[in-house]
N, C-alpha and C. Protein backbone atom coordinates (compact mmCIF):
# COMPACT_ATOMS: atom_id res chain seq x y z
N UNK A 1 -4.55 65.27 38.26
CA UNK A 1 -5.31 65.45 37.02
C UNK A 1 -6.68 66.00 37.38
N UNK A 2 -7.19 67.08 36.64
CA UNK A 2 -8.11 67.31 37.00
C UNK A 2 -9.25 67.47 35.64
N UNK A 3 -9.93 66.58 35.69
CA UNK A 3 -11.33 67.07 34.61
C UNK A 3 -12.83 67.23 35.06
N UNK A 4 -13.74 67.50 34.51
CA UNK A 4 -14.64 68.16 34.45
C UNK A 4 -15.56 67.08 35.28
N UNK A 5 -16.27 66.53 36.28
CA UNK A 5 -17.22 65.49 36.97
C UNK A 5 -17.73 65.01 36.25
N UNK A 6 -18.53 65.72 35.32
CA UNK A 6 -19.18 64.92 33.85
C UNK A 6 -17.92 63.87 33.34
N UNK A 7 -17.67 64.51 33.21
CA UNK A 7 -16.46 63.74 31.75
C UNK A 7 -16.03 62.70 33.03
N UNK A 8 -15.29 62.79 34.14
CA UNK A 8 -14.67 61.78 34.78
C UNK A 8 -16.01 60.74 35.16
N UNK A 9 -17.18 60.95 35.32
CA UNK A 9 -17.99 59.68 35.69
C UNK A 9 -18.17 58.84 34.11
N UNK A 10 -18.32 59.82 33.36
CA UNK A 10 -18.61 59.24 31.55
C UNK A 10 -17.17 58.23 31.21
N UNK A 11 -15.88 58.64 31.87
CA UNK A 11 -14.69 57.92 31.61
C UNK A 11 -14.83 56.63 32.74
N UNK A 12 -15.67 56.73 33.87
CA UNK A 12 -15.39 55.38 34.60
C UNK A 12 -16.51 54.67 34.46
N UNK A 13 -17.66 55.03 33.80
CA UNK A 13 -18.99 54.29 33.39
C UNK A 13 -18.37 52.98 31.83
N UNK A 14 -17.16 54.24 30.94
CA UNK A 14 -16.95 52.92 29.63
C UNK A 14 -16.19 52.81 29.98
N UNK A 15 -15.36 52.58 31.03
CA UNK A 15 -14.02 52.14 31.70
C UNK A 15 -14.77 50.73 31.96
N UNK A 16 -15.85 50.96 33.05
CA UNK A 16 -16.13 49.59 33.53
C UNK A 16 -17.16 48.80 32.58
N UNK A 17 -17.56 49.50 31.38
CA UNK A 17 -18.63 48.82 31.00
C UNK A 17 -17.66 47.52 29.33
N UNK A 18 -16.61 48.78 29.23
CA UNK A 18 -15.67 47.56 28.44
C UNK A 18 -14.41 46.84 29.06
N UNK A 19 -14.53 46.81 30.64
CA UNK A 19 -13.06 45.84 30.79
C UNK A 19 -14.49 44.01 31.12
N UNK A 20 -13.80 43.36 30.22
CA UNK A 20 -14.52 42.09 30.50
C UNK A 20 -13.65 41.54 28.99
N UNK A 21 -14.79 40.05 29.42
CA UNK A 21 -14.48 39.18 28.27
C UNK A 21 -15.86 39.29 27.52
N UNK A 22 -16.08 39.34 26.11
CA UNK A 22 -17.28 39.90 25.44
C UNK A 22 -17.26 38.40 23.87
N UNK A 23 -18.12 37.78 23.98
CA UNK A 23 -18.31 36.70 23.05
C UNK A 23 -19.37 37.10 22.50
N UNK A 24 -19.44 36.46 20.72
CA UNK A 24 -20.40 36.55 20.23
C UNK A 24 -21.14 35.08 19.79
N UNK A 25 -21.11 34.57 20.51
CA UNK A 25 -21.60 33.12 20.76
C UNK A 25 -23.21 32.96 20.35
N UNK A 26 -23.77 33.85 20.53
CA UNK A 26 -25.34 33.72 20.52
C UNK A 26 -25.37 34.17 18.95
N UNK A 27 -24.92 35.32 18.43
CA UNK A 27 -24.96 35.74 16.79
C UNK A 27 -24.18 34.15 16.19
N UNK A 28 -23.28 33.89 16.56
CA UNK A 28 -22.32 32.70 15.81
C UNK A 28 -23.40 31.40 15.55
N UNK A 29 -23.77 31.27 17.01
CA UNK A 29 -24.70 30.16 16.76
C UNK A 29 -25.94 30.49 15.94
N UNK A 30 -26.15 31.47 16.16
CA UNK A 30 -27.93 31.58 15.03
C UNK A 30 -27.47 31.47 13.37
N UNK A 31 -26.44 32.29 13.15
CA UNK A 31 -25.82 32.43 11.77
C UNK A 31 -24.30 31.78 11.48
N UNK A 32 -24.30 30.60 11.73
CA UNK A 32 -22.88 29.98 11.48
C UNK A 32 -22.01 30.24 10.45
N UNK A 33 -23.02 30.01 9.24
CA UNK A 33 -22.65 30.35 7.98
C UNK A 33 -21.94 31.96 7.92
N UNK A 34 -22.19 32.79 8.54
CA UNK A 34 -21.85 34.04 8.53
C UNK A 34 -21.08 34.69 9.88
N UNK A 35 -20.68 33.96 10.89
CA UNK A 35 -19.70 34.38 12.00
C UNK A 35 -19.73 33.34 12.50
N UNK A 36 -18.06 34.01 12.37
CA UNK A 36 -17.31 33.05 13.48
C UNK A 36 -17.95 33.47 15.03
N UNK A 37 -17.29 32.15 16.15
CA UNK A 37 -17.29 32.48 17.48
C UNK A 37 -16.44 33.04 17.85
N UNK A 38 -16.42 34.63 18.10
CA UNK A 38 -15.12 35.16 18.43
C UNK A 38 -15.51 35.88 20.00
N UNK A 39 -14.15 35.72 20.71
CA UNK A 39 -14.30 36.67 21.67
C UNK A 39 -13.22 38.15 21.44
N UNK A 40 -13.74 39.31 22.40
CA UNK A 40 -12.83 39.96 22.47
C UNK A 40 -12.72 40.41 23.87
N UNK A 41 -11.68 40.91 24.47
CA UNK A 41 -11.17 41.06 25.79
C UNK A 41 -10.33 42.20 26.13
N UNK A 42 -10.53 42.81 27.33
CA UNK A 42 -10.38 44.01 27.01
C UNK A 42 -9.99 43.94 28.64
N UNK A 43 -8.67 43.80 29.04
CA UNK A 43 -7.66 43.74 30.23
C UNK A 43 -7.46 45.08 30.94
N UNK A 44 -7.79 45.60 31.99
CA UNK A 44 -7.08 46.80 32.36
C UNK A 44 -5.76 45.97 32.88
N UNK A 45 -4.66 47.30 32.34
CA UNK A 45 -3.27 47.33 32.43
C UNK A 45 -3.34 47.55 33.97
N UNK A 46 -2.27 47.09 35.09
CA UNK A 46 -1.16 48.03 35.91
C UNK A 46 -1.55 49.35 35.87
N UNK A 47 -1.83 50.15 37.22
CA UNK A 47 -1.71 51.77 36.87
C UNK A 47 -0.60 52.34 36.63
N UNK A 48 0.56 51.53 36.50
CA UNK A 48 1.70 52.16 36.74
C UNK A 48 1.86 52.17 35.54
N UNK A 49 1.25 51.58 34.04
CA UNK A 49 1.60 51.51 33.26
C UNK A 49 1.69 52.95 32.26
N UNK A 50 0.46 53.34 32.22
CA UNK A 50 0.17 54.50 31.87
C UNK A 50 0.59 55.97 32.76
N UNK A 51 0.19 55.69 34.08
CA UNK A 51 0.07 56.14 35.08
C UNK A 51 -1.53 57.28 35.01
N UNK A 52 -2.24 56.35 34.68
CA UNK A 52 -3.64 56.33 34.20
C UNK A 52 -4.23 55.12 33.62
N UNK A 53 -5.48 54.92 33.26
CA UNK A 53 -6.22 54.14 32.97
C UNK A 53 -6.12 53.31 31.80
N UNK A 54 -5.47 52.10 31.52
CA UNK A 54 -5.00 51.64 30.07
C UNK A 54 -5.73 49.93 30.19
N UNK A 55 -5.55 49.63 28.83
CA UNK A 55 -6.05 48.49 28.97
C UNK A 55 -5.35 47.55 27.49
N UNK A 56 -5.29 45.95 27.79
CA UNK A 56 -4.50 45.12 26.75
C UNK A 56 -5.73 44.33 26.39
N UNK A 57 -5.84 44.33 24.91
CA UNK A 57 -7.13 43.58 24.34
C UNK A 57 -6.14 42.62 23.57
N UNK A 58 -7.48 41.31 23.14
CA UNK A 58 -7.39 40.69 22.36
C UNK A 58 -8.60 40.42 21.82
N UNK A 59 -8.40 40.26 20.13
CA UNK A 59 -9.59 39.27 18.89
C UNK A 59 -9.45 37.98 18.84
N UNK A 60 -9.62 36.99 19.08
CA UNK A 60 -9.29 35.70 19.71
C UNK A 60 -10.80 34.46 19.20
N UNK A 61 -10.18 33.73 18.08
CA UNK A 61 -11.66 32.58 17.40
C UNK A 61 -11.71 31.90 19.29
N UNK A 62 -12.74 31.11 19.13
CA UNK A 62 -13.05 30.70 20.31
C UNK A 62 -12.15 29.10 20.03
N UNK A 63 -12.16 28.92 19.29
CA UNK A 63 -11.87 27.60 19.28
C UNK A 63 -10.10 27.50 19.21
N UNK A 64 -9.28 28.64 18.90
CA UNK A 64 -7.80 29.12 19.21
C UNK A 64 -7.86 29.78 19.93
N UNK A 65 -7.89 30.02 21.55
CA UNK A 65 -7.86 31.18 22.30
C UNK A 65 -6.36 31.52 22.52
N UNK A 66 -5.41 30.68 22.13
CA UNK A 66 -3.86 31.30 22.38
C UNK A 66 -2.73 31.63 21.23
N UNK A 67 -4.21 31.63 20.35
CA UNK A 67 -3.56 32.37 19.01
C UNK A 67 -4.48 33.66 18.44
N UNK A 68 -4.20 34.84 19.11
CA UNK A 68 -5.13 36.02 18.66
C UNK A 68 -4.84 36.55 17.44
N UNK A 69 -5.69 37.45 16.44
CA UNK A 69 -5.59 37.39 15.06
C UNK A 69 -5.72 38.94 15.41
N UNK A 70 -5.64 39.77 16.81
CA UNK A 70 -5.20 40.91 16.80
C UNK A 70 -5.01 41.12 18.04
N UNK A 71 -4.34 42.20 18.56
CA UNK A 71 -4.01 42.62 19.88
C UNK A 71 -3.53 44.08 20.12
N UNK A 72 -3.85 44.49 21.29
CA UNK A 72 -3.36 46.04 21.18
C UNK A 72 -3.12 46.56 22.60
N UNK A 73 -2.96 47.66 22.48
CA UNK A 73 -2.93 48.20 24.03
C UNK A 73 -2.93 49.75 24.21
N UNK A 74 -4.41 50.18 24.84
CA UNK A 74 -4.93 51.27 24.59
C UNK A 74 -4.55 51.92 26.17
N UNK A 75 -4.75 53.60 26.15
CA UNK A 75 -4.61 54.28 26.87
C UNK A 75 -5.95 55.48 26.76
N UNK A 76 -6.31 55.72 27.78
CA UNK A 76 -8.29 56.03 28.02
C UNK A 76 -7.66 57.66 28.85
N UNK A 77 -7.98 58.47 27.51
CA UNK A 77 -7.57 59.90 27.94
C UNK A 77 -9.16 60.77 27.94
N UNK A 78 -9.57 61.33 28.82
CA UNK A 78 -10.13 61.82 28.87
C UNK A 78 -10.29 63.69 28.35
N UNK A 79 -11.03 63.70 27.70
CA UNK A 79 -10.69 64.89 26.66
C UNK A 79 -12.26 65.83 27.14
N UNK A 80 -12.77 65.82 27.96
CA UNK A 80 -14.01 66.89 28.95
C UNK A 80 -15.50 66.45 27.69
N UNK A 81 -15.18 66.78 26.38
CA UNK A 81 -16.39 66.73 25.78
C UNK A 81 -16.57 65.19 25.07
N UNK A 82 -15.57 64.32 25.34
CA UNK A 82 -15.37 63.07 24.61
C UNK A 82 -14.38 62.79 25.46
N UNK A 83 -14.16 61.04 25.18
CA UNK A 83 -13.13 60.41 25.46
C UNK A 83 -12.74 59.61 24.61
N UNK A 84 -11.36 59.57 24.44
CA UNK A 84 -10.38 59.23 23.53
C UNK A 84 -9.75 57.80 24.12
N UNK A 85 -9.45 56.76 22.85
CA UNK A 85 -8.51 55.46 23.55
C UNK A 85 -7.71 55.88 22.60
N UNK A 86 -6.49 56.14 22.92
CA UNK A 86 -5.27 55.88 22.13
C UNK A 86 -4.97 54.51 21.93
N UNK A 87 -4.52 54.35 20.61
CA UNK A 87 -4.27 53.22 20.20
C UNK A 87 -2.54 52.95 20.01
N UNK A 88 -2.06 51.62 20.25
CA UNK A 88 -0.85 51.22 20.38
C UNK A 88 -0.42 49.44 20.03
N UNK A 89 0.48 49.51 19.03
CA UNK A 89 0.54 47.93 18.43
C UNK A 89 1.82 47.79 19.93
N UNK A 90 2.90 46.57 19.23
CA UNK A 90 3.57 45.82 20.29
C UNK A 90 4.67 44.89 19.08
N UNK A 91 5.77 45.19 20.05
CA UNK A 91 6.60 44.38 19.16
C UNK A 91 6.32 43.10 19.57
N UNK A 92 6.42 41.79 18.59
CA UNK A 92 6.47 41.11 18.80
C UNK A 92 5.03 40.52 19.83
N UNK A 93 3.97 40.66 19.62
CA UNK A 93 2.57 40.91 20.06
C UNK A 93 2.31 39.11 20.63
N UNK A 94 2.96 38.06 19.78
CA UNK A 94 2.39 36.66 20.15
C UNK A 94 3.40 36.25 21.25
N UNK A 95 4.18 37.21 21.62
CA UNK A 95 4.96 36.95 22.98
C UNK A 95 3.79 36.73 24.23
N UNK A 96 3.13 37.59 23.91
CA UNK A 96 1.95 38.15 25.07
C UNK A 96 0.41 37.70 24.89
N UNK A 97 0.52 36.37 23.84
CA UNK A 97 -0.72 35.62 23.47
C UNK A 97 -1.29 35.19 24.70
N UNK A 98 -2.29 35.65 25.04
CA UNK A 98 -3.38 35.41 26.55
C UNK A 98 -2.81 36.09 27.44
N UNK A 99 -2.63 37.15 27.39
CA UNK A 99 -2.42 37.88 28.30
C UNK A 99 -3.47 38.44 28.94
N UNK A 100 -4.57 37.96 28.37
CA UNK A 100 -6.26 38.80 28.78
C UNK A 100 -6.15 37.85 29.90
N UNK A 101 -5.97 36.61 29.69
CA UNK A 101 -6.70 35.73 30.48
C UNK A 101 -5.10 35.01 31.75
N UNK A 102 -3.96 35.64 31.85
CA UNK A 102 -3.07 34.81 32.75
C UNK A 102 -2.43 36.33 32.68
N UNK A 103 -2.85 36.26 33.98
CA UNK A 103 -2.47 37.99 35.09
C UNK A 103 -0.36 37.64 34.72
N UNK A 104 0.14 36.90 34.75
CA UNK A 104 1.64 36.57 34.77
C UNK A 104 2.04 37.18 33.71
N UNK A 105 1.06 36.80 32.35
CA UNK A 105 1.60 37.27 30.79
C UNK A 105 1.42 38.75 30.99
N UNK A 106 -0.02 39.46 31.42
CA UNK A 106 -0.14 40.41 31.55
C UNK A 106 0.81 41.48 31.89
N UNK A 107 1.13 40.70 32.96
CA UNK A 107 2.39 41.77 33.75
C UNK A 107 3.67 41.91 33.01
N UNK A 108 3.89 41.24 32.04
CA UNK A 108 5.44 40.72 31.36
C UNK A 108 5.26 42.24 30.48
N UNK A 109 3.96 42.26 30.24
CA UNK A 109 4.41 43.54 29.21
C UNK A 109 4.67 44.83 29.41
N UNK A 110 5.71 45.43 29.33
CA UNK A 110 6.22 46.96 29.39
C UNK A 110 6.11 48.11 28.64
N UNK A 111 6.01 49.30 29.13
CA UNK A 111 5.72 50.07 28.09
C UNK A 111 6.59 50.32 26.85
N UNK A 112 8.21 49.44 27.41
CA UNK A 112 9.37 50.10 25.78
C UNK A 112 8.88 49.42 25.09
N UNK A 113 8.13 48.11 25.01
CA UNK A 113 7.59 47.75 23.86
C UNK A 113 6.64 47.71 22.90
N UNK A 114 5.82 49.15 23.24
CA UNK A 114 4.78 49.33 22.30
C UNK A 114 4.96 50.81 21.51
N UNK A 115 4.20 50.63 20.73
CA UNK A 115 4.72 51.86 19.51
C UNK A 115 2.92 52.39 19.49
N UNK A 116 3.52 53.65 18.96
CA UNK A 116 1.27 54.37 18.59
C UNK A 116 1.20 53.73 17.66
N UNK A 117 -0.14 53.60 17.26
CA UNK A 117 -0.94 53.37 16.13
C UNK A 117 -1.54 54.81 15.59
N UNK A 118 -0.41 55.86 14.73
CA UNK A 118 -0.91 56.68 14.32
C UNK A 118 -2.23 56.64 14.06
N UNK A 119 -3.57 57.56 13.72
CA UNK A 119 -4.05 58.22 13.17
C UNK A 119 -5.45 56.93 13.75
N UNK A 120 -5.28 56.08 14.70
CA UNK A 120 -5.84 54.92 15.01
C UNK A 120 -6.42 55.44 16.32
N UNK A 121 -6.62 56.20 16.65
CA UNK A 121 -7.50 56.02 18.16
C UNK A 121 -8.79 56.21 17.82
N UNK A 122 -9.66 55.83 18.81
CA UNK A 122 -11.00 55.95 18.83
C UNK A 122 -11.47 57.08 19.44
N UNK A 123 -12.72 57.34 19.54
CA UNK A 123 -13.57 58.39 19.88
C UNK A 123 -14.31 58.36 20.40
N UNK A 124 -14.83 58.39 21.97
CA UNK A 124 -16.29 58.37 21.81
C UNK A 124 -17.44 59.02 22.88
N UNK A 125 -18.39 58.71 22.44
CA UNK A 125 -19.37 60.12 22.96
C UNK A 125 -20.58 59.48 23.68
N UNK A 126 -20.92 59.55 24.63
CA UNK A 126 -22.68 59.26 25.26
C UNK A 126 -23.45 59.33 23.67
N UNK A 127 -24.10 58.31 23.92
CA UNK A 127 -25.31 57.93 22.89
C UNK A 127 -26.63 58.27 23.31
N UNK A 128 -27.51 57.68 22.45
CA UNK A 128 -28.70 58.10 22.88
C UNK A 128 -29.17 56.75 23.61
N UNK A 129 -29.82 57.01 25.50
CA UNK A 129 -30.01 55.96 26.07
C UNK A 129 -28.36 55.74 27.13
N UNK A 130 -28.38 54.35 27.27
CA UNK A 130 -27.20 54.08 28.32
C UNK A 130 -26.26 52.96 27.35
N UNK A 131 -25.55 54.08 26.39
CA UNK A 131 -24.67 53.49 25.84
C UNK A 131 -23.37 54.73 25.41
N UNK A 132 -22.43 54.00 24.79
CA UNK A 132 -21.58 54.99 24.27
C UNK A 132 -21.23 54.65 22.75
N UNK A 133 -20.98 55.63 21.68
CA UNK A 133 -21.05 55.34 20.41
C UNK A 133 -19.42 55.82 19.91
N UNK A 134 -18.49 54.63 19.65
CA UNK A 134 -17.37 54.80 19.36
C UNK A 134 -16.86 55.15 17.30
N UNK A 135 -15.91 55.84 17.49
CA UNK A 135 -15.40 55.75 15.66
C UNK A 135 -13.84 55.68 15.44
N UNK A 136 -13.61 55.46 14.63
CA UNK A 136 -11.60 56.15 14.51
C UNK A 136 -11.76 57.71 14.39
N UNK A 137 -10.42 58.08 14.62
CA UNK A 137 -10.56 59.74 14.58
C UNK A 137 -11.02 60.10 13.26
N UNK A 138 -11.16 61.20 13.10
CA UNK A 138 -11.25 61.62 11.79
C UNK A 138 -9.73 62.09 11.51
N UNK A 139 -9.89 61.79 9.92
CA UNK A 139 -8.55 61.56 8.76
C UNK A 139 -8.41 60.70 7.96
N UNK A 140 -9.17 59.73 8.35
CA UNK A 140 -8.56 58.48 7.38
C UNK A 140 -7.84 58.03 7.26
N UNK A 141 -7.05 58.31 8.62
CA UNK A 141 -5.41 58.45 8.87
C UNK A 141 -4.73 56.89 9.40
N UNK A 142 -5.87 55.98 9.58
CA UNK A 142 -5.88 54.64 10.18
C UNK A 142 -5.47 53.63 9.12
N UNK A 143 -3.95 53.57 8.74
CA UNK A 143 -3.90 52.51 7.21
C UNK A 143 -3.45 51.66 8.08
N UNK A 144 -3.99 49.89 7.10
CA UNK A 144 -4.02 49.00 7.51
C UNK A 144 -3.91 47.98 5.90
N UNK A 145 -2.58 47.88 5.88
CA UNK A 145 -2.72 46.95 4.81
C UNK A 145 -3.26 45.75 4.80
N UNK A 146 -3.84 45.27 3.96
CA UNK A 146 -4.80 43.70 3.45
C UNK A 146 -4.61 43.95 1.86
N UNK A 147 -3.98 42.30 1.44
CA UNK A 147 -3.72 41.55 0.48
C UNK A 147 -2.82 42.50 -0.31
N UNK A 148 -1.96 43.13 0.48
CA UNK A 148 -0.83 44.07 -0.46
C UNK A 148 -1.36 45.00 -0.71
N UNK A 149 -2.48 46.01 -0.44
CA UNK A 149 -3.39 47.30 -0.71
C UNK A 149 -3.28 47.91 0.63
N UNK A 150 -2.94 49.09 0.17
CA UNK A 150 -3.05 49.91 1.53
C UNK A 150 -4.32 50.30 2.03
N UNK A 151 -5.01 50.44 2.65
CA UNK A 151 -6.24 50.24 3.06
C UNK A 151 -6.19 51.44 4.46
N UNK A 152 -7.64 52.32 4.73
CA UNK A 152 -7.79 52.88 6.16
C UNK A 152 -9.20 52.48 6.52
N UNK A 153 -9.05 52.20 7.75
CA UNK A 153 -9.69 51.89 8.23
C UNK A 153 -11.05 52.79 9.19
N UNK A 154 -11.91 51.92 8.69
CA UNK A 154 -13.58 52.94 9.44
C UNK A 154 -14.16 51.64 10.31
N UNK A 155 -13.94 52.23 11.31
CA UNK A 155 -14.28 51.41 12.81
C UNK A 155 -15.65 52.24 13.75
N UNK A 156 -16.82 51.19 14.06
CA UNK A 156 -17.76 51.89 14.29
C UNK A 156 -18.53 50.70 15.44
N UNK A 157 -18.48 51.39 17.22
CA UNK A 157 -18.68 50.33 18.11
C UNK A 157 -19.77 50.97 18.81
N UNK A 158 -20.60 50.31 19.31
CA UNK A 158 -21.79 51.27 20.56
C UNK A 158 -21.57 49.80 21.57
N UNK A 159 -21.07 50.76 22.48
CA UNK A 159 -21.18 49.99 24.48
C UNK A 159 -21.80 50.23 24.84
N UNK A 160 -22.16 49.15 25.20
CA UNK A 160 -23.64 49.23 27.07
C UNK A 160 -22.69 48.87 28.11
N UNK A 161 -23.55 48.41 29.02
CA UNK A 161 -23.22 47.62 30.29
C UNK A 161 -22.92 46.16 30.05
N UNK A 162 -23.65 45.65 28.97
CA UNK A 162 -23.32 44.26 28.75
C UNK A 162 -23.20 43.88 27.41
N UNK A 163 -23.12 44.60 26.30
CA UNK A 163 -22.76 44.14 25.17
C UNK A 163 -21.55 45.37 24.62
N UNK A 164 -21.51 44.80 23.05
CA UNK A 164 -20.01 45.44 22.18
C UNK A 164 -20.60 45.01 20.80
N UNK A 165 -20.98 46.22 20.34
CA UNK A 165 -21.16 45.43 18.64
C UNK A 165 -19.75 46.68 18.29
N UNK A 166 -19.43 46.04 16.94
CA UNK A 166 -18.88 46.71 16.36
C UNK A 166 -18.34 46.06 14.62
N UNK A 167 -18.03 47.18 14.26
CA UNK A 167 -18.52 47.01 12.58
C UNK A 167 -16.61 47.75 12.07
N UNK A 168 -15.74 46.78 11.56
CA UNK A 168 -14.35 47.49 10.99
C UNK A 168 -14.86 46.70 9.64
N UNK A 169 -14.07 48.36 8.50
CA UNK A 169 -14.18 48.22 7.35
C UNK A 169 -13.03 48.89 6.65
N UNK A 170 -12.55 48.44 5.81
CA UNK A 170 -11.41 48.87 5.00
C UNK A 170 -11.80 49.61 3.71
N UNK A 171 -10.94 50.58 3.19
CA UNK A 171 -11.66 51.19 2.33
C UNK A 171 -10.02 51.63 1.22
N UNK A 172 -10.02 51.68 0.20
CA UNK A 172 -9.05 52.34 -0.82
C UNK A 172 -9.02 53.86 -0.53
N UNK A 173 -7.93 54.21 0.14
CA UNK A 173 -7.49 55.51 -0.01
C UNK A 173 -7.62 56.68 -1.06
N UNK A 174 -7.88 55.92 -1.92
CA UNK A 174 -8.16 57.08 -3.08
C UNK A 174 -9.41 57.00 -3.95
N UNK A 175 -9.72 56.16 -4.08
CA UNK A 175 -11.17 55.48 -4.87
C UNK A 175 -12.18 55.15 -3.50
N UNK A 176 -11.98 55.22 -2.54
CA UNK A 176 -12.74 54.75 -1.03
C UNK A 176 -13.70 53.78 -0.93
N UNK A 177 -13.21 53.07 -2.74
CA UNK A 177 -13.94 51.34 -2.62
C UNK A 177 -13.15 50.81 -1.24
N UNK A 178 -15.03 50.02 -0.90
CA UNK A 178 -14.89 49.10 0.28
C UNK A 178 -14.17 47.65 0.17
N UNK A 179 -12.92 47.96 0.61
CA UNK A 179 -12.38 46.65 0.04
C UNK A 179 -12.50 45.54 0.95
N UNK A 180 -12.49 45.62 2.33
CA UNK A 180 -12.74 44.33 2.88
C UNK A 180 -13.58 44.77 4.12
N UNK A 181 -14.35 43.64 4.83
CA UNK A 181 -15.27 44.07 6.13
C UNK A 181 -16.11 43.48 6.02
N UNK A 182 -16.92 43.27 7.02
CA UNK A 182 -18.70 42.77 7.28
C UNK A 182 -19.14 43.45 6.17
N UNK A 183 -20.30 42.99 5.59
CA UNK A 183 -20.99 43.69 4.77
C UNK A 183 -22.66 42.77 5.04
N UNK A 184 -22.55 42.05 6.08
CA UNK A 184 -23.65 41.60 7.26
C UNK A 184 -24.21 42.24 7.68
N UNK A 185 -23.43 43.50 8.17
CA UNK A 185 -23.65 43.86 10.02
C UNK A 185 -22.55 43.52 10.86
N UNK A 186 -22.84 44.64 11.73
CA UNK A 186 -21.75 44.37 12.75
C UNK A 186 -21.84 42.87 13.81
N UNK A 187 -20.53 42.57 14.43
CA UNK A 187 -20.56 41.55 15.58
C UNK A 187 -20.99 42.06 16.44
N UNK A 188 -21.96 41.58 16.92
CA UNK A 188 -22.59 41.57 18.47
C UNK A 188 -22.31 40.42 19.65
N UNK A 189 -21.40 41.06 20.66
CA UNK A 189 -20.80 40.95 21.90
C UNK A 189 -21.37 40.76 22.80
N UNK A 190 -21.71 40.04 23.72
CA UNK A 190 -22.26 40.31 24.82
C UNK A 190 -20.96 39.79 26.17
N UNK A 191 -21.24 40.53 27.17
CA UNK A 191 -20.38 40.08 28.15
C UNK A 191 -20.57 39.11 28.99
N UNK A 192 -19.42 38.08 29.25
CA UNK A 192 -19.64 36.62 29.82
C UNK A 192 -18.50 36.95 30.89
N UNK A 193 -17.92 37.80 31.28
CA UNK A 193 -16.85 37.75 32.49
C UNK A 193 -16.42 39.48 32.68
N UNK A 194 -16.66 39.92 33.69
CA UNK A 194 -16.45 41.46 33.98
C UNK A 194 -15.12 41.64 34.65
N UNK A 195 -14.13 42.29 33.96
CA UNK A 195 -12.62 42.58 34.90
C UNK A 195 -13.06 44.19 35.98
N UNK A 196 -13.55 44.82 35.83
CA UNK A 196 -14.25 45.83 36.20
C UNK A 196 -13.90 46.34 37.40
N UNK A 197 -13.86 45.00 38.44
CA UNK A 197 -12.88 45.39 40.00
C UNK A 197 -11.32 45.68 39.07
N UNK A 198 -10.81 45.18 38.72
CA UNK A 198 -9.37 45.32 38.52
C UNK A 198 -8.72 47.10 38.43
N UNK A 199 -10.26 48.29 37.39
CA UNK A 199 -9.55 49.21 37.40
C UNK A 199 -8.68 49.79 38.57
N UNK A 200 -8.03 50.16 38.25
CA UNK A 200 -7.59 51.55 39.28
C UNK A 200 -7.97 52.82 39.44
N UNK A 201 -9.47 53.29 39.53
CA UNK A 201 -9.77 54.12 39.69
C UNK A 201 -9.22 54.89 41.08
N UNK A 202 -9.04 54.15 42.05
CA UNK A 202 -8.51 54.70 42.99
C UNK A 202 -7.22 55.52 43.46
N UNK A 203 -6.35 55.08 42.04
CA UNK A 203 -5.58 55.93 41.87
C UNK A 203 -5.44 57.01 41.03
N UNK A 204 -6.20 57.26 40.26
CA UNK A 204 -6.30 58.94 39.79
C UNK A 204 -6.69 60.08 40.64
């Protein structure tokens, strides 16, 4: 594979700056009333999985860590002027509950069992400073039903080295009332455990 030096150091800078475990423990505690303690986790896969750079997340309350309320499993394509995570659900997803955190579950999962998440990948670009500023693609193409309404989704994250805020909002497809989401502010993340040795950079 060959890309551009720019683009490949920009892909192993948010490679390593989002594989960890990322809690929002410090926002939860100041504003209880208004967030939960959630973590999110963000596993690099096996290279063999992709046969490139992938990674298995979880949304996980702190106080259920082996019952996640989302999960996924992305693939980190490098595109020269941006980099792209493809997005991918999982059959049967609570098979593989903590898989962030027990390397055994991790490994159980294969690639026949995940499907794309059409119109669902992210985007993202150097920010201003030492961060990166993520979105869903453009389309609107990201539906996500809630309470029987079809809903797409507008997802909006900036990475550092040690934090993850990010802001998902649902919106009516045709009227583009905001039907569900923060309407706070985004969760702010900070990182409490770095997986970061694990990539495989060494094999691309």
């Amino acid at each position: 594979m060959t890309i551009a030096p720019q683009a490949s150091s920009d892909l192993k800078t948010l490679c390593q700056w989002m594989a960890g475990d990322f809690s929002n423990r410090k926002q939860s505690d100041d504003r209880p009333t208004d967030f939960a303690h959630i973590h999110i986790f963000f596993r690099p896969l096996p290279f063999e999985f992709f046969n490139t750079i992938g990674f298995y997340s979880e949304q996980v309350y702190d106080y259920d860590l082996w019952s996640p309320y989302r999960q996924g499993i992305h693939r980190v394509v490098d595109k020269g002027d941006h980099i792209l995570i493809e997005n991918f659900g999982m059959n049967d997803p609570m098979l593989y509950a903590g898989a962030a955190r027990d390397n055994n579950i991790l490994n159980s999962i294969k690639p026949d069992i995940i499907k794309s998440r059409q119109g669902c990948s992210m985007v993202f670009r150097r920010g201003n400073g030492d961060s990166f500023i993520g979105g869903v693609e453009p389309g609107n193409a990201c539906i996500i039903p809630r309470d029987g309404v079809m809903t797409y989704l507008v997802s909006d994250v900036e990475v550092t080295e040690s934090t993850w805020l990010s802001l998902d909002r649902g919106f009516h497809p045709e009227s583009h009332e905001h039907l569900w989401g923060s309407k706070l502010g985004p969760l702010r993340f900070e990182k409490v455990q770095n997986f970061a040795a694990e990539l495989p950079f060494d094999r691309l």
